[in-house]
N, C-alpha and C. Protein backbone atom coordinates (compact mmCIF):
# COMPACT_ATOMS: atom_id res chain seq x y z
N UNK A 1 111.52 99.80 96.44
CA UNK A 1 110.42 98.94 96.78
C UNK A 1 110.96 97.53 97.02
N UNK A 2 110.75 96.84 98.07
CA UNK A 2 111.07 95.38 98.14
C UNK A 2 110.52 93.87 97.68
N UNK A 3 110.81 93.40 97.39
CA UNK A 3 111.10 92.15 96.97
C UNK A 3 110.70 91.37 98.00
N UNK A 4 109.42 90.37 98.27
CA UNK A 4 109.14 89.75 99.15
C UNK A 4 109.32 88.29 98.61
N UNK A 5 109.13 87.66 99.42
CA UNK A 5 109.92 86.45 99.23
C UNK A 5 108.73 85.10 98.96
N UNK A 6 107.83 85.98 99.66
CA UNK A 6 106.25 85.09 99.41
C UNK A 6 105.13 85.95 99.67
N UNK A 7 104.41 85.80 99.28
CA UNK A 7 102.71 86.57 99.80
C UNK A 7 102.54 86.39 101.10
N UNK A 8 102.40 85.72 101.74
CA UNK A 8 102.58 85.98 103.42
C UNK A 8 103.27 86.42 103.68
N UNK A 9 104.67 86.76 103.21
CA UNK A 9 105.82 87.55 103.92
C UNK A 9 105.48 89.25 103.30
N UNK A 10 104.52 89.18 102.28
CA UNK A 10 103.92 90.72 101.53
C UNK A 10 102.85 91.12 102.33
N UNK A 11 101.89 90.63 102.96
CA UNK A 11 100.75 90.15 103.24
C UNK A 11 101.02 90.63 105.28
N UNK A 12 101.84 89.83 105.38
CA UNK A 12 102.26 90.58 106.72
C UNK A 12 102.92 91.75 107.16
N UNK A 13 103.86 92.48 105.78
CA UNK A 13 104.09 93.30 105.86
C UNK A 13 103.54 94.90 106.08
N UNK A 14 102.08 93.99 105.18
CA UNK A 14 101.26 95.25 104.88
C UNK A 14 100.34 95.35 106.49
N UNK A 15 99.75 94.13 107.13
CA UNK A 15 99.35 94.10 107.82
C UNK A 15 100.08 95.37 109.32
N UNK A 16 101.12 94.45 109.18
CA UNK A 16 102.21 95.38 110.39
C UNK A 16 102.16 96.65 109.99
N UNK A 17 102.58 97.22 108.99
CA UNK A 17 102.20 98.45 108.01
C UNK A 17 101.21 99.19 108.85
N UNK A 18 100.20 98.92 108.39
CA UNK A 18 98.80 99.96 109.00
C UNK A 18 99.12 99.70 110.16
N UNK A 19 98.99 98.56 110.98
CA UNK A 19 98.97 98.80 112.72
C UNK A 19 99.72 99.26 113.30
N UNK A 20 100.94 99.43 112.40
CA UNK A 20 101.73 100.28 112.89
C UNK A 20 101.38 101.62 113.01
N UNK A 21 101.05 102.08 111.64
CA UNK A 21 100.18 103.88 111.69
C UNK A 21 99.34 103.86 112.85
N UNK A 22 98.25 103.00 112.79
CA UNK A 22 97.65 103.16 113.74
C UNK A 22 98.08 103.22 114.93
N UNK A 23 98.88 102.08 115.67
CA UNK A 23 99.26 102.58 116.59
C UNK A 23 100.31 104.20 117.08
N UNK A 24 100.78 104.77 116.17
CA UNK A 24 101.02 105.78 116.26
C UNK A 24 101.26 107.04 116.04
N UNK A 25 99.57 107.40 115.76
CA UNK A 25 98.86 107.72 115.41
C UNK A 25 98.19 108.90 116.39
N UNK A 26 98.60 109.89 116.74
CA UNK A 26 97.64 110.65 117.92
C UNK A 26 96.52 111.57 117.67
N UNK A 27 95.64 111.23 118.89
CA UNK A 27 94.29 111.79 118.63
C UNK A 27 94.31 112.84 117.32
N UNK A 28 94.95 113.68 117.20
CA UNK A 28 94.62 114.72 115.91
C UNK A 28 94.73 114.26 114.76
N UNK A 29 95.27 112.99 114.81
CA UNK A 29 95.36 112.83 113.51
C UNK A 29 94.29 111.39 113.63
N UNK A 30 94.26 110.74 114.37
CA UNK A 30 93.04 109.90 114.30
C UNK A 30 92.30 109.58 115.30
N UNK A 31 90.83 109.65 115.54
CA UNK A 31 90.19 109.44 116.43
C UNK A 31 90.56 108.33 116.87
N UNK A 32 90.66 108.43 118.30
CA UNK A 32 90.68 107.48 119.15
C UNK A 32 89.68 105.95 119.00
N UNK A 33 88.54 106.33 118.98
CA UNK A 33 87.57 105.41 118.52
C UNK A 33 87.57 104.55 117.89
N UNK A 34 88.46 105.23 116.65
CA UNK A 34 88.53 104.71 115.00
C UNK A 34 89.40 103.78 115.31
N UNK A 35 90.06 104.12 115.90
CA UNK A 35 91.84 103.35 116.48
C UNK A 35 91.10 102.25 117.28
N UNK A 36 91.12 102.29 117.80
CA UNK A 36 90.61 101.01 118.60
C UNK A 36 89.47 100.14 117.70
N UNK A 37 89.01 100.59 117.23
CA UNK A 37 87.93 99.81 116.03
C UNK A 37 88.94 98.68 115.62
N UNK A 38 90.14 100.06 114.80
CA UNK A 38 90.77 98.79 113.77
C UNK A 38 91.65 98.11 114.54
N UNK A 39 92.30 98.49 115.79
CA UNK A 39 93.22 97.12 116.28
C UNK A 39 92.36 95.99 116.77
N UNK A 40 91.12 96.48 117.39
CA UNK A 40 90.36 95.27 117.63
C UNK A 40 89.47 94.40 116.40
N UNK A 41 90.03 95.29 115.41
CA UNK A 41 89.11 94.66 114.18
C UNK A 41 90.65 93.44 113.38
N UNK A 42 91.86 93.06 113.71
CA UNK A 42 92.51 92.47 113.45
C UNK A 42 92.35 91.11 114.07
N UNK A 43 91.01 90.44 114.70
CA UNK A 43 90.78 89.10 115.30
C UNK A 43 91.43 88.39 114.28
N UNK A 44 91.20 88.54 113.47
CA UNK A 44 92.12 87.01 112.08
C UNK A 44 93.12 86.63 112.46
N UNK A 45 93.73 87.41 113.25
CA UNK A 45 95.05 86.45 113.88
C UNK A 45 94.68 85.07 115.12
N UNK A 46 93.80 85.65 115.37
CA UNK A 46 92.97 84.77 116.39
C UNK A 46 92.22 83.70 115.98
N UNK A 47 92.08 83.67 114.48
CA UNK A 47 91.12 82.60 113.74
C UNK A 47 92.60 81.62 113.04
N UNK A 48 93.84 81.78 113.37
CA UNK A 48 94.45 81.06 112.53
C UNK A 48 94.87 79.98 112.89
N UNK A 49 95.14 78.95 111.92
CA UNK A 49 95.60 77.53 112.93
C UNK A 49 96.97 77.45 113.65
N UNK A 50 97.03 76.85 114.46
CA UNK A 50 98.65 76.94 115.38
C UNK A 50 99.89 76.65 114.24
N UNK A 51 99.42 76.23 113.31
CA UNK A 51 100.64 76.26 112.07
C UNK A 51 100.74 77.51 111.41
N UNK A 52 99.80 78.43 111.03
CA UNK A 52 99.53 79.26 110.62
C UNK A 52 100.45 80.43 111.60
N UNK A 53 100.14 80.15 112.97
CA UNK A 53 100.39 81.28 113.62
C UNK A 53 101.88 80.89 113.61
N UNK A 54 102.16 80.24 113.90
CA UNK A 54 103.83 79.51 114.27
C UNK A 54 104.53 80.45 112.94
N UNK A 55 104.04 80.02 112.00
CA UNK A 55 104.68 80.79 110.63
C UNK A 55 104.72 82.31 110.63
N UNK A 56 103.60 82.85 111.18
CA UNK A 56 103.39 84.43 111.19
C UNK A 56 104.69 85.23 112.16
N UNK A 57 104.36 83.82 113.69
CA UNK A 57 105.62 84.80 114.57
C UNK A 57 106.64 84.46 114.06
N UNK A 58 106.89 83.83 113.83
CA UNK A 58 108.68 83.52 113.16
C UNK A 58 108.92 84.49 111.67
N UNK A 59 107.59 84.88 111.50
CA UNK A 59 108.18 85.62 110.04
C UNK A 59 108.05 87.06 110.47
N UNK A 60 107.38 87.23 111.86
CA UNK A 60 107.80 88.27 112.48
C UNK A 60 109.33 88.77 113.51
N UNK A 61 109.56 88.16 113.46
CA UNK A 61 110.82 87.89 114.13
C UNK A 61 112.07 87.74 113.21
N UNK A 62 111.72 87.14 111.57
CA UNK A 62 112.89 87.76 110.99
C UNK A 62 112.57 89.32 110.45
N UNK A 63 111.19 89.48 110.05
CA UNK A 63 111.40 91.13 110.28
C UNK A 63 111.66 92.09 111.12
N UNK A 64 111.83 91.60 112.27
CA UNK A 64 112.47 92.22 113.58
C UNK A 64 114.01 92.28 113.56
N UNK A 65 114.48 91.25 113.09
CA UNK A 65 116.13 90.96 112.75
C UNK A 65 116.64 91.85 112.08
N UNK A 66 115.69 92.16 110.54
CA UNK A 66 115.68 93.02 109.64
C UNK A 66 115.80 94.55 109.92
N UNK A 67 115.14 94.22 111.05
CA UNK A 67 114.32 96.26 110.87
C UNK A 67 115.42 97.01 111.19
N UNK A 68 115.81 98.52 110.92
CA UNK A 68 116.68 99.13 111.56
C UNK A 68 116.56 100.07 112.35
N UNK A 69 115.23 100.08 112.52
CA UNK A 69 114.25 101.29 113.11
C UNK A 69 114.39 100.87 114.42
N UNK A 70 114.68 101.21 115.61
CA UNK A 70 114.34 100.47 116.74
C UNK A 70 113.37 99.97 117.19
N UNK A 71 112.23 101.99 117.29
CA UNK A 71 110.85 101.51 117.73
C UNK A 71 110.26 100.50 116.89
N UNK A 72 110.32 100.35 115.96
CA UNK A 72 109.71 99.82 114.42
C UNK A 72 109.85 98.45 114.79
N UNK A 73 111.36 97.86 115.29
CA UNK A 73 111.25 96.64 116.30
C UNK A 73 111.12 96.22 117.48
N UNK A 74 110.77 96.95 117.80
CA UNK A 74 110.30 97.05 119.29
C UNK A 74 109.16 96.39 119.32
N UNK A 75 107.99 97.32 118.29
CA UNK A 75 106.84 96.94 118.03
C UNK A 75 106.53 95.73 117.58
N UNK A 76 107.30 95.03 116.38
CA UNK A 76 107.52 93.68 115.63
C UNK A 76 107.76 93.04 116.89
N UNK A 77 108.61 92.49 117.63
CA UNK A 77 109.13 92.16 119.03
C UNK A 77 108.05 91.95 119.58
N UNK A 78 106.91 92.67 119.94
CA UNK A 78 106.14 92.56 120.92
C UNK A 78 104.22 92.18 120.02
N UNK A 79 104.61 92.11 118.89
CA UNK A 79 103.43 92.08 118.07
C UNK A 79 103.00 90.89 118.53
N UNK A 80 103.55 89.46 118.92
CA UNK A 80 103.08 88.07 118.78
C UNK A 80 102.36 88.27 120.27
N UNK A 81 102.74 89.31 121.58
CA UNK A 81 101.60 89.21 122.69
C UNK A 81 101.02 89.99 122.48
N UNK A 82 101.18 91.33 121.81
CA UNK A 82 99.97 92.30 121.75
C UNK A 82 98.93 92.33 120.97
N UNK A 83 99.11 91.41 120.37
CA UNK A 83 97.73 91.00 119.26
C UNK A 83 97.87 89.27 119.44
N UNK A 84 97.96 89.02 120.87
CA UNK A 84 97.35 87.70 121.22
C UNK A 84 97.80 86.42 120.39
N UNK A 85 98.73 86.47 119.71
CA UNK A 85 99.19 85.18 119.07
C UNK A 85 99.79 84.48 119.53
N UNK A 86 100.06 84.30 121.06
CA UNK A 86 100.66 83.44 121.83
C UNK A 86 100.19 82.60 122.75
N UNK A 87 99.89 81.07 122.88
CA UNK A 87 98.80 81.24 123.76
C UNK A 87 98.74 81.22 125.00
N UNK A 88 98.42 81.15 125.64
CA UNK A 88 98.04 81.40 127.24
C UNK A 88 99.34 81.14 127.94
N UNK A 89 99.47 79.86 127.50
CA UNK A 89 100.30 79.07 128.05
C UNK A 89 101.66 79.52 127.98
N UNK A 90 102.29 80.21 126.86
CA UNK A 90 102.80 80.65 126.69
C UNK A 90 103.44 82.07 127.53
């Protein structure tokens, strides 16, 4: 079991955690529906302040450094546009 370094760094873990299941996840094992409920039910990333978020991608990105899984970083890698934490401009 690991050793987190702060509650946001526990806190995001767990987050990435499920969306990860979820995202791969196929129909037999979870309705489609349901799936899309909960990735679109993760807006809180969307409610956070630009300091807030700044901290999240960068603490996603050393868990990307971390991971040894590929897909596993693949996904981390691409988490800050696929759940909109980047902004536009960006």
């Amino acid at each position: 079991m690991p050793v987190y370094s702060s509650l946001t760094h526990a806190l995001a873990e767990a987050l990435v955690d499920a969306l990860w299941f979820v995202e791969g996840c196929g129909d037999e094992q979870m309705d489609p529906d349901d799936a899309v409920k909960v990735l679109e039910g993760v807006n809180l990333v969307s409610r956070l302040s630009s300091g807030q978020r700044s901290e999240f991608i960068d603490l996603l990105g050393t868990m990307a450094e971390a991971e040894s899984d590929p897909a596993r970083r693949e996904f981390l890698e691409g988490f800050p546009k696929g759940f909109r934490l980047l902004d536009d401009a960006v």
